[in-house]
C-alpha atoms as a PDB file:
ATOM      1  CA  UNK A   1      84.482 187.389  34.795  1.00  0.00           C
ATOM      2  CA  UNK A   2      87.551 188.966  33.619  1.00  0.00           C
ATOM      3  CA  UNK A   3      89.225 187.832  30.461  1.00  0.00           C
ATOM      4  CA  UNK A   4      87.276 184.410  30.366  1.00  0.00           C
ATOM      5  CA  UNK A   5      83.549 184.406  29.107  1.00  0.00           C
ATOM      6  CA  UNK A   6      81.513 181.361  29.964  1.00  0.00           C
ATOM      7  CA  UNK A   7      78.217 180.454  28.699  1.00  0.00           C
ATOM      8  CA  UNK A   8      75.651 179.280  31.346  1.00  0.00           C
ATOM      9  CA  UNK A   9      76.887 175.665  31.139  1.00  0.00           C
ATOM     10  CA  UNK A  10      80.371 176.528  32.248  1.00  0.00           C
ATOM     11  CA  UNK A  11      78.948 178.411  34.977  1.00  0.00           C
ATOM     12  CA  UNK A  12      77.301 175.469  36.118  1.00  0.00           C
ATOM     13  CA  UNK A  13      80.147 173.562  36.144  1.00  0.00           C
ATOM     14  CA  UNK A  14      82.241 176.474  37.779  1.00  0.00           C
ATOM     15  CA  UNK A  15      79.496 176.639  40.930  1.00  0.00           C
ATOM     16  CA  UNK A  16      79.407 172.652  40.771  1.00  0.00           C
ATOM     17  CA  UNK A  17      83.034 172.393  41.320  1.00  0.00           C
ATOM     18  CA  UNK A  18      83.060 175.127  43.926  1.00  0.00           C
ATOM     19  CA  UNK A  19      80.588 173.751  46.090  1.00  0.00           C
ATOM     20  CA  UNK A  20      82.548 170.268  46.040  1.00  0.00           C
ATOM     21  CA  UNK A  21      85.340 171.622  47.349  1.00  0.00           C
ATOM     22  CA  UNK A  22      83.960 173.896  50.191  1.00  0.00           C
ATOM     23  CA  UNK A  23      82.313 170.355  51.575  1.00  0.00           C
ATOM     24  CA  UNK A  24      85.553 168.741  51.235  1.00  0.00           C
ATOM     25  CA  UNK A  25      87.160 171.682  53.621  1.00  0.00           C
ATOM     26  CA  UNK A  26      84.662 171.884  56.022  1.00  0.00           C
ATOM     27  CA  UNK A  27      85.002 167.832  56.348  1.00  0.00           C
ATOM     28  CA  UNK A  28      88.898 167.908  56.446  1.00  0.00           C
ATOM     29  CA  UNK A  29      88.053 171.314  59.808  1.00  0.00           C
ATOM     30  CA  UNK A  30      85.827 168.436  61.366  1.00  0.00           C
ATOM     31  CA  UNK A  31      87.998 165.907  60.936  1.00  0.00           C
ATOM     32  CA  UNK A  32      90.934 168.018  62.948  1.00  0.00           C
ATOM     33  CA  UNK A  33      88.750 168.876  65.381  1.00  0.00           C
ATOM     34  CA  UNK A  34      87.985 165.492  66.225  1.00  0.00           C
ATOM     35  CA  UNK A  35      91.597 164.571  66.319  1.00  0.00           C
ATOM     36  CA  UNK A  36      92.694 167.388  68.365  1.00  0.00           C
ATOM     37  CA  UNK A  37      89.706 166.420  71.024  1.00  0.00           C
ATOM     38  CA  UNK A  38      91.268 162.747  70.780  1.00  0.00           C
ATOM     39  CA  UNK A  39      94.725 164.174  71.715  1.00  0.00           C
ATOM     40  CA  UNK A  40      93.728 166.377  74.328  1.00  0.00           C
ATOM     41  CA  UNK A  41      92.341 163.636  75.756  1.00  0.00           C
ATOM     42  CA  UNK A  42      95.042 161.201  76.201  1.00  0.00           C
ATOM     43  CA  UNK A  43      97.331 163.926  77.286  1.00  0.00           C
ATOM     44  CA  UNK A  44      94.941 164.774  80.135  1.00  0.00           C
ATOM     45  CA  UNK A  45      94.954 161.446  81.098  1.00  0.00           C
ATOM     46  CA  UNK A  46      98.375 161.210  81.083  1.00  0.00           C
ATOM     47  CA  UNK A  47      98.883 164.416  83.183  1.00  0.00           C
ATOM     48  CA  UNK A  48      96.669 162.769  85.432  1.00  0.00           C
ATOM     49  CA  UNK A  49      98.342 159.650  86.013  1.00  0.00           C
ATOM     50  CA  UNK A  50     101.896 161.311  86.360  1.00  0.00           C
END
């Protein structure tokens, strides 16, 4: 752990916090996915109108 020691509680807390935020990516990834399947989309159908 380098310099700072933590007891088992602030481990807890360490994993706790990590796991929250690898969700939070993976939902944001999804999220731009879905958006860039949205804009592909419309741009196909306005390739296909033109």
């Amino acid at each position: 752990m380098g310099r700072y020691q933590l007891d088992h509680k602030g481990k807890v807390a360490v994993t706790k916090f990590h796991e929250k935020q690898t969700t939070a990516k993976f939902d944001k990834q999804d999220h731009l996915k879905k958006i860039r399947a949205e804009y592909l989309k419309k741009k196909q159908k306005h390739t296909d109108k033109l």
